[in-house]
N, C-alpha and C. Protein backbone atom coordinates (compact mmCIF):
# COMPACT_ATOMS: atom_id res chain seq x y z
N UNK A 1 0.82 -1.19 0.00
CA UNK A 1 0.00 0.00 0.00
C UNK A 1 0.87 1.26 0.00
N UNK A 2 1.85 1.22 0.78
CA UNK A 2 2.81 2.60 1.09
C UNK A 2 3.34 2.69 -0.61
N UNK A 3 3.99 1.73 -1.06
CA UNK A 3 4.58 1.67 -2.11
C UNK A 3 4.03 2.49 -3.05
N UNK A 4 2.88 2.20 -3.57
CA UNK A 4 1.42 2.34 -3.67
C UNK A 4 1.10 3.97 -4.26
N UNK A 5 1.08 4.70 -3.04
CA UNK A 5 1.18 5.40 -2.17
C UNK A 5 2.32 6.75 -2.95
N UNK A 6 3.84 5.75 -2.21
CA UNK A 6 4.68 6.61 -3.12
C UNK A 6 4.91 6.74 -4.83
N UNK A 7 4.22 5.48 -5.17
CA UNK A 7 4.66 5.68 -6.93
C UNK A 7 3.67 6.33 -7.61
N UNK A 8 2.56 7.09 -6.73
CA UNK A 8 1.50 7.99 -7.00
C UNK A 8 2.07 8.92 -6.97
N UNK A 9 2.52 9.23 -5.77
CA UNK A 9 3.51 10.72 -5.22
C UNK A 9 4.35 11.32 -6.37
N UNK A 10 5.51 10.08 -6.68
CA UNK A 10 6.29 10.18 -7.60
C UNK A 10 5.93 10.60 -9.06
N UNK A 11 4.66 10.05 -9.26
CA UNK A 11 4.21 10.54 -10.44
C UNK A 11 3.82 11.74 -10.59
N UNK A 12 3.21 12.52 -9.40
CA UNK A 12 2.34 13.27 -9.38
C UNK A 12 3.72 14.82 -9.45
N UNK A 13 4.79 14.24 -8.78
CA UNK A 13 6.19 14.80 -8.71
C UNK A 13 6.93 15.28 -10.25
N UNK A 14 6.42 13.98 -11.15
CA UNK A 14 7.18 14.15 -12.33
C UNK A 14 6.18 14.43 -13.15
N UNK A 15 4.95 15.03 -12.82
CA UNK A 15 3.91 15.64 -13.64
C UNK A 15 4.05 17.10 -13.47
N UNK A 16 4.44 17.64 -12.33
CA UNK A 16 4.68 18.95 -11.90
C UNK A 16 5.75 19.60 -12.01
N UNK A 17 7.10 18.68 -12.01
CA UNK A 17 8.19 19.13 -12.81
C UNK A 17 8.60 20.06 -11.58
N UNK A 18 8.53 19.84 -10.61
CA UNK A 18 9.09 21.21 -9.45
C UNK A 18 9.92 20.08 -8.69
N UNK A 19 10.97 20.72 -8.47
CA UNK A 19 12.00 20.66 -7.72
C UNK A 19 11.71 20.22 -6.02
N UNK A 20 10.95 20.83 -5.52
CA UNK A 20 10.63 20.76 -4.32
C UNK A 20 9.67 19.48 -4.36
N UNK A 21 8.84 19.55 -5.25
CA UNK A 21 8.25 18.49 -5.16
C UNK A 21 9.07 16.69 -4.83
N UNK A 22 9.81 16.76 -5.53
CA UNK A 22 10.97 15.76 -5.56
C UNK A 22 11.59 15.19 -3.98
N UNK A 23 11.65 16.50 -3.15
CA UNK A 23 12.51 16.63 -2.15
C UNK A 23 10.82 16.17 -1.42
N UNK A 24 9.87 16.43 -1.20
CA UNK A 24 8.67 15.93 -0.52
C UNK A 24 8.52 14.56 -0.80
N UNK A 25 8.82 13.82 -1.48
CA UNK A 25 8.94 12.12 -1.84
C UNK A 25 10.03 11.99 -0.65
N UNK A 26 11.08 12.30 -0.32
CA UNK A 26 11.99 12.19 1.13
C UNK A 26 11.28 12.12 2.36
N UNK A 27 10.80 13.59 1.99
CA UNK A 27 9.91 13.98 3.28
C UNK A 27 8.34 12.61 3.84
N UNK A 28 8.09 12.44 2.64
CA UNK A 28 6.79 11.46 2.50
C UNK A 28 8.01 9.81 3.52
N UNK A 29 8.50 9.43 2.57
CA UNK A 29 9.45 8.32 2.96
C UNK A 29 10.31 8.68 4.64
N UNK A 30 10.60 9.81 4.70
CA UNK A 30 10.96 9.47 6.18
C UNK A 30 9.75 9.37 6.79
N UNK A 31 9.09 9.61 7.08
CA UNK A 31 7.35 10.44 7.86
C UNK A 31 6.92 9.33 7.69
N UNK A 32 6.67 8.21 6.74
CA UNK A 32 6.09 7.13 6.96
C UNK A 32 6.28 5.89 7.52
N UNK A 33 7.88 6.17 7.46
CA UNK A 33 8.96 5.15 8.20
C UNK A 33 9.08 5.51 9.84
N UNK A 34 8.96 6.37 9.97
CA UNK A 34 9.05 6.97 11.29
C UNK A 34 7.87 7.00 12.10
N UNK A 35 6.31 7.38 11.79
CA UNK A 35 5.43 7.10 12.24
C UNK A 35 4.05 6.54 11.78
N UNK A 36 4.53 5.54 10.84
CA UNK A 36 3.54 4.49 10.46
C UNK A 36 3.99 3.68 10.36
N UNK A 37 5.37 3.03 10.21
CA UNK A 37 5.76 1.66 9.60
C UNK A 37 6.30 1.35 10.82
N UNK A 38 7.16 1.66 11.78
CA UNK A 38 7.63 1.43 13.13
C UNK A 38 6.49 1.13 14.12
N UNK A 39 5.66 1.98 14.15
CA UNK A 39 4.44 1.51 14.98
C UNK A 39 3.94 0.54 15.04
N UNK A 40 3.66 0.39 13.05
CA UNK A 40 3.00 -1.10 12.96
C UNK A 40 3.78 -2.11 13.28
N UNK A 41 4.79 -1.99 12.99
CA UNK A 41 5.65 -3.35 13.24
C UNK A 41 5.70 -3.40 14.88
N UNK A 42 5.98 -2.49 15.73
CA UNK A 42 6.45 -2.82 17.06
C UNK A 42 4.56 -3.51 17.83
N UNK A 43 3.22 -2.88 16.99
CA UNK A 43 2.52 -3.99 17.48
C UNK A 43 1.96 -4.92 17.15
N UNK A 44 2.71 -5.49 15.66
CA UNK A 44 2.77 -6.72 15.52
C UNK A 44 3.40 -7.62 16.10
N UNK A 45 4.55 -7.20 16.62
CA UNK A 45 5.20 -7.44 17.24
C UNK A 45 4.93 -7.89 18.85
N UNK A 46 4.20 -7.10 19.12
CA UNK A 46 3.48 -7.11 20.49
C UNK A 46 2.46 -8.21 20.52
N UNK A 47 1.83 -8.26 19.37
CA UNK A 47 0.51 -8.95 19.37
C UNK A 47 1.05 -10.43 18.77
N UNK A 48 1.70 -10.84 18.12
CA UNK A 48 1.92 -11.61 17.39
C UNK A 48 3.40 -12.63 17.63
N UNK A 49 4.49 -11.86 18.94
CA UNK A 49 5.49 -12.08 18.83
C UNK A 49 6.51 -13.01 17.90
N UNK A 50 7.00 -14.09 18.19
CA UNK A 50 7.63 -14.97 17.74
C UNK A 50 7.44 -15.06 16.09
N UNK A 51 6.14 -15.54 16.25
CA UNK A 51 5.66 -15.28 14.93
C UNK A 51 5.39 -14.45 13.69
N UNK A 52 5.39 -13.50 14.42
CA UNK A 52 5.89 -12.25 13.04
C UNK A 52 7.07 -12.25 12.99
N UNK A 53 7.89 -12.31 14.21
CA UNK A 53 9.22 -12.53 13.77
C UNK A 53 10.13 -12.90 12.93
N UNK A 54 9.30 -14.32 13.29
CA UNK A 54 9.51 -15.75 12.20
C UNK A 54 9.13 -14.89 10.58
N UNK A 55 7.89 -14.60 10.45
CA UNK A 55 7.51 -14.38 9.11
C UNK A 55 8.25 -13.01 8.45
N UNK A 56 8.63 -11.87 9.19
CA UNK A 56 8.97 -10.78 8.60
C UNK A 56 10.31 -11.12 8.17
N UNK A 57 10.93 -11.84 9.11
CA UNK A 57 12.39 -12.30 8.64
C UNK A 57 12.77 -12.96 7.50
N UNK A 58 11.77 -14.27 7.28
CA UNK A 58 11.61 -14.84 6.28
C UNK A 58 11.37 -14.27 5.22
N UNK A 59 10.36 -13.26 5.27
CA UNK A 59 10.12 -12.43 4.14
C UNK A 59 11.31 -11.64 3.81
N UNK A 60 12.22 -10.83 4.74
CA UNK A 60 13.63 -10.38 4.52
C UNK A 60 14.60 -10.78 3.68
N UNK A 61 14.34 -12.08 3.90
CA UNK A 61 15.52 -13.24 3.78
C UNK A 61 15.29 -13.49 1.80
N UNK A 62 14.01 -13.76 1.53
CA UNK A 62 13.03 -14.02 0.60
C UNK A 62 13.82 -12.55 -0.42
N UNK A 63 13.30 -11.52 0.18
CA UNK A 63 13.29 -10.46 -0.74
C UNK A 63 15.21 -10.13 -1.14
N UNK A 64 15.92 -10.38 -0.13
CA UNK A 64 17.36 -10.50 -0.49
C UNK A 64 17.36 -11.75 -1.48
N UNK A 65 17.38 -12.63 -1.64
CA UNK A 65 17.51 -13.84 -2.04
C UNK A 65 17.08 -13.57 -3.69
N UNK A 66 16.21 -13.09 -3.67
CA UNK A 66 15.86 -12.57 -4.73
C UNK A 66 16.37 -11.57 -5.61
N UNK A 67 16.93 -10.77 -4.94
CA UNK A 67 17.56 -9.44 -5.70
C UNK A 67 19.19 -10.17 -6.16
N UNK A 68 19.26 -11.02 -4.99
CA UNK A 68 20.90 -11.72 -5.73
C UNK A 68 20.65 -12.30 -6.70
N UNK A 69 19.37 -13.15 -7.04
CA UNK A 69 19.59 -13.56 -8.51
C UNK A 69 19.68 -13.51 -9.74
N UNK A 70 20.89 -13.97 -9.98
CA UNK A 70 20.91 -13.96 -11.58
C UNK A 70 19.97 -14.06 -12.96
N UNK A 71 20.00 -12.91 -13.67
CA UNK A 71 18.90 -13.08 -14.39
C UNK A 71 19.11 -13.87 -15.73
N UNK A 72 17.94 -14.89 -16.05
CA UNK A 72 18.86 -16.32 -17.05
C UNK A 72 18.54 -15.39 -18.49
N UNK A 73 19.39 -16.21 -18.91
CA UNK A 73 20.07 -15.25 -20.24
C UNK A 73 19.69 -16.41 -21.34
């Protein structure tokens, strides 16, 4: 959804062609990391322990694993 979110932003950034606008995609990305994405995680975390653990990591692990691979030729 955040993603989402920002590749709207971004567009809406490179429709307007302003400079500042550009620098508010930062502003958007810290601000959401800082008090929406930390929150959620610390009460999933709360609510869910071990087990989100287990799964966010995995998903970590997943999304690295992925970017290392080689693309077949």
């Amino acid at each position: 959804m955040y993603g989402g979110i920002l590749l709207a932003l971004t567009g809406l950034a490179i429709y307007l062609a302003h400079p500042l606008s550009f620098l508010l995609l930062l502003a958007f990305v810290a601000y959401m990391n800082r008090f929406q994405i930390s929150p959620e995680e610390r009460v999933l975390t709360a609510k869910f322990g071990n087990e989100y653990e287990h799964t966010s990591r995995a998903y970590e692990d997943d999304c690295e694993a992925s970017s290392l691979a080689q693309p077949i030729v």
